[in-house]
PDB file of N, CA and C in Angstrom:
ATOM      1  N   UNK A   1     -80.831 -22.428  55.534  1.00  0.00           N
ATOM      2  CA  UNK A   1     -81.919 -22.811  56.397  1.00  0.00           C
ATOM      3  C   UNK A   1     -83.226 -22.296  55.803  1.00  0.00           C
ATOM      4  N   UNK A   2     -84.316 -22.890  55.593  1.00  0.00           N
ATOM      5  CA  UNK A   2     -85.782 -22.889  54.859  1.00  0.00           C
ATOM      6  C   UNK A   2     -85.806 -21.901  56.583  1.00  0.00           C
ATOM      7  N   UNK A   3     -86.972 -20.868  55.669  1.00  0.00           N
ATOM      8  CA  UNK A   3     -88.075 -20.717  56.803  1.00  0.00           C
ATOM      9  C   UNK A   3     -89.663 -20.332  56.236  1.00  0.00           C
ATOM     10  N   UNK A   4     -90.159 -20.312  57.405  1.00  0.00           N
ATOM     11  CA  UNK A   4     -91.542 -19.178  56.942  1.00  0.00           C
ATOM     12  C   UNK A   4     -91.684 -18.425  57.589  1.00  0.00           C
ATOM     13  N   UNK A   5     -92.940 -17.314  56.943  1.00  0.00           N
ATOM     14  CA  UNK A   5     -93.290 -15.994  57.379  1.00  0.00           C
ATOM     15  C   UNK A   5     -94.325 -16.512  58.620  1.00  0.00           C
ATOM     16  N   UNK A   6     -94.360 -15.436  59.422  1.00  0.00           N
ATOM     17  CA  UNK A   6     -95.509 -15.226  60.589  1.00  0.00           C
ATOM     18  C   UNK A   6     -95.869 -14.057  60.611  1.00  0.00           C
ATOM     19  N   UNK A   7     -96.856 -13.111  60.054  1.00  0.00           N
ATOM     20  CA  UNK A   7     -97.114 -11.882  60.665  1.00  0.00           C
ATOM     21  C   UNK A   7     -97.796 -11.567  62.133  1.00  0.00           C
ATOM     22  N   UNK A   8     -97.421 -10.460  62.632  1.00  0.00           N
ATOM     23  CA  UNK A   8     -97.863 -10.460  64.100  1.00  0.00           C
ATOM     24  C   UNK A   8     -98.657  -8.795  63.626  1.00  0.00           C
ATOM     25  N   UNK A   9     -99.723  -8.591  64.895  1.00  0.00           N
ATOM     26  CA  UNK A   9     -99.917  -7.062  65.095  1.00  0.00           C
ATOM     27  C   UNK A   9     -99.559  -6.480  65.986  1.00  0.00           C
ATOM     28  N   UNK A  10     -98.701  -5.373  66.456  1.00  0.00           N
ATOM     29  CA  UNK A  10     -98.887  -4.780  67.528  1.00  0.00           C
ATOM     30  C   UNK A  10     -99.636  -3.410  68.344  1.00  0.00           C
ATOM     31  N   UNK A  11     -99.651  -3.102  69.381  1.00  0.00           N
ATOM     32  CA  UNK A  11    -100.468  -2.235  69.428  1.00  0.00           C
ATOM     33  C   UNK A  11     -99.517  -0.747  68.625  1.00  0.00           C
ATOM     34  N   UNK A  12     -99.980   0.089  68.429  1.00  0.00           N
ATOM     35  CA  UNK A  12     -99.944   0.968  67.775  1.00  0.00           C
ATOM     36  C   UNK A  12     -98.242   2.024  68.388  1.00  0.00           C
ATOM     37  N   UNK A  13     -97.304   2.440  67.965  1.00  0.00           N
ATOM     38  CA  UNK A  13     -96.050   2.588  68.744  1.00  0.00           C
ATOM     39  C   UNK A  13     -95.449   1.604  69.104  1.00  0.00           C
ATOM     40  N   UNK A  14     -95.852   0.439  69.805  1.00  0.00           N
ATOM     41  CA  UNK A  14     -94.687  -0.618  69.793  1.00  0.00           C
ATOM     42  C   UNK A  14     -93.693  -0.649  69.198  1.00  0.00           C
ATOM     43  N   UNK A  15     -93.462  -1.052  67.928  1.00  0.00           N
ATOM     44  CA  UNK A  15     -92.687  -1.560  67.010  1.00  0.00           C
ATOM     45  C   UNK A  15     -91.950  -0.371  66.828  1.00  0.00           C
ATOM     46  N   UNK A  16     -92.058   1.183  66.921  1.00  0.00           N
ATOM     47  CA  UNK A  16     -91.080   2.106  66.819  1.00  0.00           C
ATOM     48  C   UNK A  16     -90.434   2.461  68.328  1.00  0.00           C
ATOM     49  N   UNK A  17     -90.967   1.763  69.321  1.00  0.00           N
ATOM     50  CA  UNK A  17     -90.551   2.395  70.973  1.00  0.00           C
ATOM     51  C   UNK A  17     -89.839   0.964  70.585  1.00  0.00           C
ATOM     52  N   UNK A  18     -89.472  -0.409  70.278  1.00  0.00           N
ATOM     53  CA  UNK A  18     -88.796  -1.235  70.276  1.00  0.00           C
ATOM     54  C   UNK A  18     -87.490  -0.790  69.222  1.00  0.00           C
ATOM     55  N   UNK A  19     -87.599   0.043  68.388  1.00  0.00           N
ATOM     56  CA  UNK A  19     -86.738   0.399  67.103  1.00  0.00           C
ATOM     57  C   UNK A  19     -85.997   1.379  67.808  1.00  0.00           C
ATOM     58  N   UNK A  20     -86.517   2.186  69.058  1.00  0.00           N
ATOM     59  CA  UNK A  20     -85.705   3.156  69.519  1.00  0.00           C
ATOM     60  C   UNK A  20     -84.957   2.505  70.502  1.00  0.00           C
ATOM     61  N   UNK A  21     -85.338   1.627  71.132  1.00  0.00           N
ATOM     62  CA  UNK A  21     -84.504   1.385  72.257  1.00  0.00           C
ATOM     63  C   UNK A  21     -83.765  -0.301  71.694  1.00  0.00           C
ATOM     64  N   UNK A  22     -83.948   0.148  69.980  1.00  0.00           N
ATOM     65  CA  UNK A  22     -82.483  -0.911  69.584  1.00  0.00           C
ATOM     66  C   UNK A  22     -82.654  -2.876  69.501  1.00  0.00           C
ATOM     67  N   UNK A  23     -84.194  -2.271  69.814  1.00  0.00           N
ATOM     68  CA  UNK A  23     -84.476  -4.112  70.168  1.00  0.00           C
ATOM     69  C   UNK A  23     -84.963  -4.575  68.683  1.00  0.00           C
ATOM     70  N   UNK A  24     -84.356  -5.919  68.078  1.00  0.00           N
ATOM     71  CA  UNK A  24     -84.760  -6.105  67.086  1.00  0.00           C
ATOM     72  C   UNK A  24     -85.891  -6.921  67.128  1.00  0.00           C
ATOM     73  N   UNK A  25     -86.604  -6.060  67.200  1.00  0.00           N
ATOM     74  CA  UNK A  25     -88.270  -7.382  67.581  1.00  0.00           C
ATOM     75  C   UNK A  25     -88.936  -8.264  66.343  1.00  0.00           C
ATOM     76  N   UNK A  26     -87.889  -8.603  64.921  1.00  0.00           N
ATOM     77  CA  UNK A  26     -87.772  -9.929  64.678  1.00  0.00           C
ATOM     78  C   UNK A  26     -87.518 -10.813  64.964  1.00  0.00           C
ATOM     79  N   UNK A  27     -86.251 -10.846  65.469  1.00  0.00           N
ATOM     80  CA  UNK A  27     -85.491 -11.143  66.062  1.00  0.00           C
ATOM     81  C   UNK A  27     -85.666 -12.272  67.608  1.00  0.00           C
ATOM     82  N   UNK A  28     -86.368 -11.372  68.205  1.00  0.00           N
ATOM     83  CA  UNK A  28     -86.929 -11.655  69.739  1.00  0.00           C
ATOM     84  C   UNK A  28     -87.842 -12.538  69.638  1.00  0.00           C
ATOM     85  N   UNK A  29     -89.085 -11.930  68.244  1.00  0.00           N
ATOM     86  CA  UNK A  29     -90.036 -12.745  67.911  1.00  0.00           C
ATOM     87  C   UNK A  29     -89.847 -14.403  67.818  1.00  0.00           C
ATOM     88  N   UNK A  30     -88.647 -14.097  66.624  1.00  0.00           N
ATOM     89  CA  UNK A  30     -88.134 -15.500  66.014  1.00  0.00           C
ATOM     90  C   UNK A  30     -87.389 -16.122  67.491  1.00  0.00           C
ATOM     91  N   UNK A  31     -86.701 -15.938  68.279  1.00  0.00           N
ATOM     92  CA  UNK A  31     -86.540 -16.090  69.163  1.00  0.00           C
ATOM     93  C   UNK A  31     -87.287 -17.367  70.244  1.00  0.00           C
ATOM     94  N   UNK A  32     -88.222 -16.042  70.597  1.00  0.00           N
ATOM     95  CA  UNK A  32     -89.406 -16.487  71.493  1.00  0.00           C
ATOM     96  C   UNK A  32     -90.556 -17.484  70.901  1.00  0.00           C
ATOM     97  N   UNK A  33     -90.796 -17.782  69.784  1.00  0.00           N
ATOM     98  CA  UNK A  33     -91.454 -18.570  69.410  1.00  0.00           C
ATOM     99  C   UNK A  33     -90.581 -20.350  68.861  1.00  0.00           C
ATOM    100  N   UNK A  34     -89.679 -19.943  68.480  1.00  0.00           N
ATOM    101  CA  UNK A  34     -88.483 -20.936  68.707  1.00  0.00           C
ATOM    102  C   UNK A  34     -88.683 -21.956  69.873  1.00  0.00           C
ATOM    103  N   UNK A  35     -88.390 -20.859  71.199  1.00  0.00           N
ATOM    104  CA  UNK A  35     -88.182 -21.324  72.467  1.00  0.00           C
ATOM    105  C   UNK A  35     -89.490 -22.121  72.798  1.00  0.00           C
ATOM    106  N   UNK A  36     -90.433 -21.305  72.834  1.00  0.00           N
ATOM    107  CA  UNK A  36     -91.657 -21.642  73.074  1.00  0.00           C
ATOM    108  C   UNK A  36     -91.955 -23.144  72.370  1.00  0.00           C
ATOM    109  N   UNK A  37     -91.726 -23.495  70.789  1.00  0.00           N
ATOM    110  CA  UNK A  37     -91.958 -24.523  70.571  1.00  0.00           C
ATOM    111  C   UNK A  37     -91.270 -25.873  70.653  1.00  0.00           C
ATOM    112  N   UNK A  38     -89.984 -25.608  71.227  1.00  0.00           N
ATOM    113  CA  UNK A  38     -89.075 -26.450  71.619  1.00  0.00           C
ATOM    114  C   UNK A  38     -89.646 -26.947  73.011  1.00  0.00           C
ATOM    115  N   UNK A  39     -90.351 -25.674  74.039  1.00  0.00           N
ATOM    116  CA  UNK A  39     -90.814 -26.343  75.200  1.00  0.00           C
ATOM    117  C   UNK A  39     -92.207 -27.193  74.969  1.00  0.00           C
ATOM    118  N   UNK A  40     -92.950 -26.576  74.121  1.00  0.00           N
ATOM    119  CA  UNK A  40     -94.231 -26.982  73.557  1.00  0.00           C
ATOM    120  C   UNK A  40     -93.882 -28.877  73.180  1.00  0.00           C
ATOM    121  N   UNK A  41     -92.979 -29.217  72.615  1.00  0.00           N
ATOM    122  CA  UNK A  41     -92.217 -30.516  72.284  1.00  0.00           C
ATOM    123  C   UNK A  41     -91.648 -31.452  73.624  1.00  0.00           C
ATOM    124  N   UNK A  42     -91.475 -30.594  74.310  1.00  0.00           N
ATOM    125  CA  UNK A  42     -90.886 -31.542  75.531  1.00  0.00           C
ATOM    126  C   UNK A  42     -91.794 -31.343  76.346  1.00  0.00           C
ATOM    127  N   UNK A  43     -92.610 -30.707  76.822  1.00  0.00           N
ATOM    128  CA  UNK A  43     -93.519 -31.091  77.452  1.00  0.00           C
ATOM    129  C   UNK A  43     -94.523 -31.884  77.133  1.00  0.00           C
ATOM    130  N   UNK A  44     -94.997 -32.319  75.620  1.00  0.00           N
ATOM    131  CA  UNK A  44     -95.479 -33.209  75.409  1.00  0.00           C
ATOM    132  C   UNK A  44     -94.970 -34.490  75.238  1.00  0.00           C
ATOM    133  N   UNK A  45     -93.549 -34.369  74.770  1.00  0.00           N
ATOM    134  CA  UNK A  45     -92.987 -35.707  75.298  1.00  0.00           C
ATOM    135  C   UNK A  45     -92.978 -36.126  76.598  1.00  0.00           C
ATOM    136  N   UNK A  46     -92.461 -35.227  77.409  1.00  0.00           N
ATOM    137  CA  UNK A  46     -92.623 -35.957  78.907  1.00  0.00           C
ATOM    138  C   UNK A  46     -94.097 -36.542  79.160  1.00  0.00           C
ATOM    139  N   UNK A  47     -94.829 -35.822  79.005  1.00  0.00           N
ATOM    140  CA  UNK A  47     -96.267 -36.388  78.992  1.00  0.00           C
ATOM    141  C   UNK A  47     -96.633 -37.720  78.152  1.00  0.00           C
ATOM    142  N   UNK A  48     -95.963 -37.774  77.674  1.00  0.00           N
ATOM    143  CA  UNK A  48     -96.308 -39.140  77.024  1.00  0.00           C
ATOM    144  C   UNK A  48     -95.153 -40.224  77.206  1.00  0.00           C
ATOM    145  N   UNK A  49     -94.279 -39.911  78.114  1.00  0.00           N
ATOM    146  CA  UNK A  49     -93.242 -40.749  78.999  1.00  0.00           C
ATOM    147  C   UNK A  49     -94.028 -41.106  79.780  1.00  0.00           C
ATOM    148  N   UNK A  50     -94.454 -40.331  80.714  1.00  0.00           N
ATOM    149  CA  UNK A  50     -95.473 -40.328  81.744  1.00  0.00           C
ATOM    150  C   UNK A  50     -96.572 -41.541  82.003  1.00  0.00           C
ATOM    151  N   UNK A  51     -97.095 -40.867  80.328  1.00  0.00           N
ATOM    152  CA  UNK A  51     -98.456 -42.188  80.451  1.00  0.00           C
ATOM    153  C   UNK A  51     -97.602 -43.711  80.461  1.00  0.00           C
ATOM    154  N   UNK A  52     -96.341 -43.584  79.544  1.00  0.00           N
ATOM    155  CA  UNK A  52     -95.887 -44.628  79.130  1.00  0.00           C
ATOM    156  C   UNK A  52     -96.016 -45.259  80.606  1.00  0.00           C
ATOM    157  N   UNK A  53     -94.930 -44.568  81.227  1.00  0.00           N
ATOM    158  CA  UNK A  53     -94.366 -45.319  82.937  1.00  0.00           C
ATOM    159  C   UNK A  53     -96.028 -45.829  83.408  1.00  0.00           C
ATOM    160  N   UNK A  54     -96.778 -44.770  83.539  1.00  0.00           N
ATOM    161  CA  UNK A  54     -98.469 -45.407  84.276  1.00  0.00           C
ATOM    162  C   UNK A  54     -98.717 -46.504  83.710  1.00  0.00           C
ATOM    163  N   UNK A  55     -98.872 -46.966  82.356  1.00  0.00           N
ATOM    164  CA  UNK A  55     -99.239 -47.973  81.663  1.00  0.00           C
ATOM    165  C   UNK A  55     -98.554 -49.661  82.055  1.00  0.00           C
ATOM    166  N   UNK A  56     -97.021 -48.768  82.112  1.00  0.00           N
ATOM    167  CA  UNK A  56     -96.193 -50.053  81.871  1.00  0.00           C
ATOM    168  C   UNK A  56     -95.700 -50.407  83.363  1.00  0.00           C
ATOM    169  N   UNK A  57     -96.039 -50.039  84.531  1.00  0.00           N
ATOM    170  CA  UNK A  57     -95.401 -50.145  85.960  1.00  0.00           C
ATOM    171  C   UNK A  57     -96.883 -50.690  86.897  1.00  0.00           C
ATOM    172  N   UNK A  58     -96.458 -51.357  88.110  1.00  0.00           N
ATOM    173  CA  UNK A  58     -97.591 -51.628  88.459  1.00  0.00           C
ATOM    174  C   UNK A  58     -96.630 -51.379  89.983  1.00  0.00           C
ATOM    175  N   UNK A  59     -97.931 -51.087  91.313  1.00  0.00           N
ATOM    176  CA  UNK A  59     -97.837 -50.495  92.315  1.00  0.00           C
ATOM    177  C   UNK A  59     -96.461 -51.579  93.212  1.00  0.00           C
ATOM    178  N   UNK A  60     -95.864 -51.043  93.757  1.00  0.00           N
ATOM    179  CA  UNK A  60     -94.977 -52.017  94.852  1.00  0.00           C
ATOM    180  C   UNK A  60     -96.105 -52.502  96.045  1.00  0.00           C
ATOM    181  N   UNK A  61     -96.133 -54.034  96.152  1.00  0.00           N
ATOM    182  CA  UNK A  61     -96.590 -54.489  97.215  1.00  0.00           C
ATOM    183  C   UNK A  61     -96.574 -53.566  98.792  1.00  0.00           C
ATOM    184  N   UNK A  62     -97.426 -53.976  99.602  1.00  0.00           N
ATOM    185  CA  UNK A  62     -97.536 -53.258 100.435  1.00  0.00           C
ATOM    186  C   UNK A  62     -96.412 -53.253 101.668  1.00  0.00           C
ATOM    187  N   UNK A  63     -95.281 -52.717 102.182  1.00  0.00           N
ATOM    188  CA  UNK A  63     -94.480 -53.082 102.977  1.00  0.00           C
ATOM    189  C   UNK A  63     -93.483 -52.794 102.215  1.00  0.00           C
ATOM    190  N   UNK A  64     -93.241 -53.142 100.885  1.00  0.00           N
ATOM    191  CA  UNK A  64     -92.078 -52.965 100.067  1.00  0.00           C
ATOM    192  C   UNK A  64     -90.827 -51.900 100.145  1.00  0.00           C
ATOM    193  N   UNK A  65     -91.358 -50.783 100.533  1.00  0.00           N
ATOM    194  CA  UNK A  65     -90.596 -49.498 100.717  1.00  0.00           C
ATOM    195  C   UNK A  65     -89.676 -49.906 101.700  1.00  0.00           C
ATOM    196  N   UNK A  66     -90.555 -50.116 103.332  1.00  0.00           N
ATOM    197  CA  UNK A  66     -89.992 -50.357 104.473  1.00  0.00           C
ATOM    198  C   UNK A  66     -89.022 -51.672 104.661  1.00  0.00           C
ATOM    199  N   UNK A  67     -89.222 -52.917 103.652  1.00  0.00           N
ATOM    200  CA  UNK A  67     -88.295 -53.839 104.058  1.00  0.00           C
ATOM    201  C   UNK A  67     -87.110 -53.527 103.129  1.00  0.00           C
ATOM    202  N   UNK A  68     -86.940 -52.783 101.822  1.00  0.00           N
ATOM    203  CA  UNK A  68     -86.041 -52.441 101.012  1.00  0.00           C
ATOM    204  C   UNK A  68     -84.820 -51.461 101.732  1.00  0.00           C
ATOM    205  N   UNK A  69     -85.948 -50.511 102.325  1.00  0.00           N
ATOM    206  CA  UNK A  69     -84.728 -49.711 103.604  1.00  0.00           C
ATOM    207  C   UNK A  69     -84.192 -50.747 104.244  1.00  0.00           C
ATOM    208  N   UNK A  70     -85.005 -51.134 105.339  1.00  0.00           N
ATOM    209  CA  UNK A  70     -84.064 -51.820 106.461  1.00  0.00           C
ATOM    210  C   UNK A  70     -83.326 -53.098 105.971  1.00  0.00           C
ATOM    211  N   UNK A  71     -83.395 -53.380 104.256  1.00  0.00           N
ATOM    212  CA  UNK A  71     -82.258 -54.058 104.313  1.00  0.00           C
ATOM    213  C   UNK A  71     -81.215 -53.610 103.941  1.00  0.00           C
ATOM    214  N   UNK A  72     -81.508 -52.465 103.167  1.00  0.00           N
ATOM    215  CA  UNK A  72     -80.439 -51.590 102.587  1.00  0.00           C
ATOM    216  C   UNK A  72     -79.409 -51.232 103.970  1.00  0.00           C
ATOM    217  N   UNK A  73     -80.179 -50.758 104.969  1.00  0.00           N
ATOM    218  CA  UNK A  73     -79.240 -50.461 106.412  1.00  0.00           C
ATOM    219  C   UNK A  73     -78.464 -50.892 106.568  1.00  0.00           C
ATOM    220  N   UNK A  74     -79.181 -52.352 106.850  1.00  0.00           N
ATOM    221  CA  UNK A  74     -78.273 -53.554 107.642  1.00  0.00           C
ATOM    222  C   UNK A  74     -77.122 -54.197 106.732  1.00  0.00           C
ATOM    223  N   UNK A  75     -77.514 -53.858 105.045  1.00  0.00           N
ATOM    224  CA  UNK A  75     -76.305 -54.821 104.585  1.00  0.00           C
ATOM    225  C   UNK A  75     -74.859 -53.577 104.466  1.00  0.00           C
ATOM    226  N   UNK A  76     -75.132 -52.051 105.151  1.00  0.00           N
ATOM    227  CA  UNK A  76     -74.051 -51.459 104.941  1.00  0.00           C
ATOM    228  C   UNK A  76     -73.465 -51.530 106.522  1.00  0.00           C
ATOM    229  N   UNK A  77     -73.709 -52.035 107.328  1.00  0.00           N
ATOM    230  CA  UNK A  77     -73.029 -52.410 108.374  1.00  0.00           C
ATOM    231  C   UNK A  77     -72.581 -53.474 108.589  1.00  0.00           C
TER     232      UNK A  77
END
């Protein structure tokens, strides 16, 4: 698997109070930025589903809702 570097800074002790309590904060890093850009990806896809549906759909006539129920009712009785 290819990768690349990212350097980060932290504040000053971090990175050894994370080394003591065992956390590999490469690790977490690589992790969390992973995650982050996987959501970063789907939320812009949905958003551009989104526009798609606005673009490509046009409003239901007025009444439409209400006669779709009451026929839906009546044809299960």
């Amino acid at each position: 698997m290819e990768s690349e570097v990212i350097s980060i800074r932290v504040r000053e002790g971090t990175a050894e109070r994370l080394k003591k309590l065992g956390i590999n904060s490469s690790e977490k890093a690589r992790e969390y930025l992973e995650d982050l850009a996987w959501k970063a990806d789907a939320k812009k896809t949905l958003n551009e589903l989104e526009l798609l549906v606005k673009k490509h759909s046009k409003p239901s006539k007025a009444g439409f809702a209400l006669k779709s129920i009451r026929e839906d009712r009546y044809a299960t009785h």
